[in-house]
Protein backbone atom coordinates (compact mmCIF):
# COMPACT_ATOMS: atom_id res chain seq x y z
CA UNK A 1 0.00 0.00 0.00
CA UNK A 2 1.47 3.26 -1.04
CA UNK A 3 1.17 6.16 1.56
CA UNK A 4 0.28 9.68 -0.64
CA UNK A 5 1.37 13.03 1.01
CA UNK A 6 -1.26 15.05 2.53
CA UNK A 7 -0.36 18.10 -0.49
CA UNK A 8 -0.80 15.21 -2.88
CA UNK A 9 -4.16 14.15 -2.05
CA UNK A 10 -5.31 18.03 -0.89
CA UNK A 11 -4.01 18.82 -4.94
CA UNK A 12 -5.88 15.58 -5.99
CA UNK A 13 -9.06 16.66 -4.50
CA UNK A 14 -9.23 20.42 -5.45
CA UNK A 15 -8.52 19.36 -9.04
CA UNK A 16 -11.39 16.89 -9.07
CA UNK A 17 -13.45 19.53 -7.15
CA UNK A 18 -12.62 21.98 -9.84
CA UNK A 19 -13.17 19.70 -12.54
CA UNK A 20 -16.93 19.19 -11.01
CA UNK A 21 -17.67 22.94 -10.73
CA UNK A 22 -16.78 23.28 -14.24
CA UNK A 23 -18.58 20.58 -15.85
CA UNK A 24 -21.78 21.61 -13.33
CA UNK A 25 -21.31 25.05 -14.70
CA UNK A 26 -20.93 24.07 -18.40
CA UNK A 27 -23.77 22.37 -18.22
CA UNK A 28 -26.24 24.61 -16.70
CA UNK A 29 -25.29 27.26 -19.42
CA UNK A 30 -26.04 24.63 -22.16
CA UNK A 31 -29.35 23.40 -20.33
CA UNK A 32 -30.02 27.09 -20.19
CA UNK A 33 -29.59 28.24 -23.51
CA UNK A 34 -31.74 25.27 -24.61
CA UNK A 35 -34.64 26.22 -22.45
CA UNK A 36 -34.63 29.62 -23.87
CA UNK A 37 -35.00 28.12 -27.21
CA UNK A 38 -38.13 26.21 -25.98
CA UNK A 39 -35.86 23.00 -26.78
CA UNK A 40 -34.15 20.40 -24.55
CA UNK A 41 -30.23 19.99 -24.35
CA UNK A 42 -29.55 16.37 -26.23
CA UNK A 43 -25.74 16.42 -26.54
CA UNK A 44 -22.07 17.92 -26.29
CA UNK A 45 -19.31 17.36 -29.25
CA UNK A 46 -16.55 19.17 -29.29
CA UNK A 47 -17.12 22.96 -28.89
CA UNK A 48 -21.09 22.80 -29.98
CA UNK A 49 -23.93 21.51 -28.21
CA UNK A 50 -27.65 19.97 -29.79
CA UNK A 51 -30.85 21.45 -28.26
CA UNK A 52 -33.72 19.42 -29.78
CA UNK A 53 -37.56 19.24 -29.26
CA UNK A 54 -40.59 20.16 -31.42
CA UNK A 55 -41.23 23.83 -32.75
CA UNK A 56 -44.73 25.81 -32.23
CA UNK A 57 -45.78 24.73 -35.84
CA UNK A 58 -45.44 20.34 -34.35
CA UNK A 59 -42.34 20.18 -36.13
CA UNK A 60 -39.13 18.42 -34.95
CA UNK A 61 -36.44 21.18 -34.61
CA UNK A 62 -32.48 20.37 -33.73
CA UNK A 63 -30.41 23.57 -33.19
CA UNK A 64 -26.67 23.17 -32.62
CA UNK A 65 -24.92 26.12 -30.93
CA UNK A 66 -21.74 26.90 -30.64
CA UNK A 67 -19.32 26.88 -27.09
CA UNK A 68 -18.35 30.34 -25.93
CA UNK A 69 -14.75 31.21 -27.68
CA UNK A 70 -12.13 30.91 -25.35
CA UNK A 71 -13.42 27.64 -23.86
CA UNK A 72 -10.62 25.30 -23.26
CA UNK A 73 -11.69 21.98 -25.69
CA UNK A 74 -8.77 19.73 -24.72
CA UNK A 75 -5.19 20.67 -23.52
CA UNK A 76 -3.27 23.57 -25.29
CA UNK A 77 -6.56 23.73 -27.33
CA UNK A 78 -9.54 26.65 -27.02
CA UNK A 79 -12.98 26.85 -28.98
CA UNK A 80 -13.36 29.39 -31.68
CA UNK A 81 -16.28 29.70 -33.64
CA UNK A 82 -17.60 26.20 -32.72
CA UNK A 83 -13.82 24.67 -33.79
CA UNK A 84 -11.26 23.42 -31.44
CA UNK A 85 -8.21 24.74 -32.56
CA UNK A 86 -4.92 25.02 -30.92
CA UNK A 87 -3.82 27.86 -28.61
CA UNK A 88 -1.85 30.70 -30.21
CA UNK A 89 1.22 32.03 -27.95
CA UNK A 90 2.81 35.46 -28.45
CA UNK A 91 6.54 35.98 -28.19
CA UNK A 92 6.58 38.37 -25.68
CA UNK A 93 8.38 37.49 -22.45
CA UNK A 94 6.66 36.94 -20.41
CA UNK A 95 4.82 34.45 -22.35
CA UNK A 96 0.96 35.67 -23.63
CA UNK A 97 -1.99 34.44 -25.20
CA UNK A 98 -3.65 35.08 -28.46
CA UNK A 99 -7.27 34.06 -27.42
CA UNK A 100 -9.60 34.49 -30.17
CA UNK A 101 -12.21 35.37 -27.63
CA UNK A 102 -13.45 38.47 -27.10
């Protein structure tokens, strides 16, 4: 049995903590922006998200929407325009970010 140092598992836990918040947070904002559509959230790919449900006219309707541009998508990688595309670094020292978000 390995014996992990109280930082370790303190780090461990506020990462996973984090991770929770975030993915709580993400989606509320997708449920949300669903419901104001009159539509229900269906599913996440990427940076875009599917609200489906039926329109006022009985019709089936499926919007996709993009992710908020700056999103992180997947390490060293940010959505822009409903793309995950790689982070863009400046030169500068100290090191900065191109974000394409606004």
């Amino acid at each position: 049995m390995m014996i992990l140092p109280l930082s370790v598992v303190l780090l461990a836990t506020y990462d996973y903590i984090h991770a929770n918040h975030c993915s709580t947070g993400l989606a509320s904002y997708m449920n949300t922006r669903c419901v104001g559509l009159n539509l229900k959230f269906v599913e996440r790919s990427g940076c875009t998200f599917t609200c489906q449900g039926v329109n006022s006219a009985g019709q089936n309707q499926i919007t996709i929407l993009n992710l908020v541009d700056g999103l992180p998508c997947e390490p060293c990688k940010e959505c822009c325009n409903g793309k995950c595309r790689p982070v863009q670094f400046g030169s500068l020292n100290p090191l900065t970010l191109k974000s394409c978000a606004k």
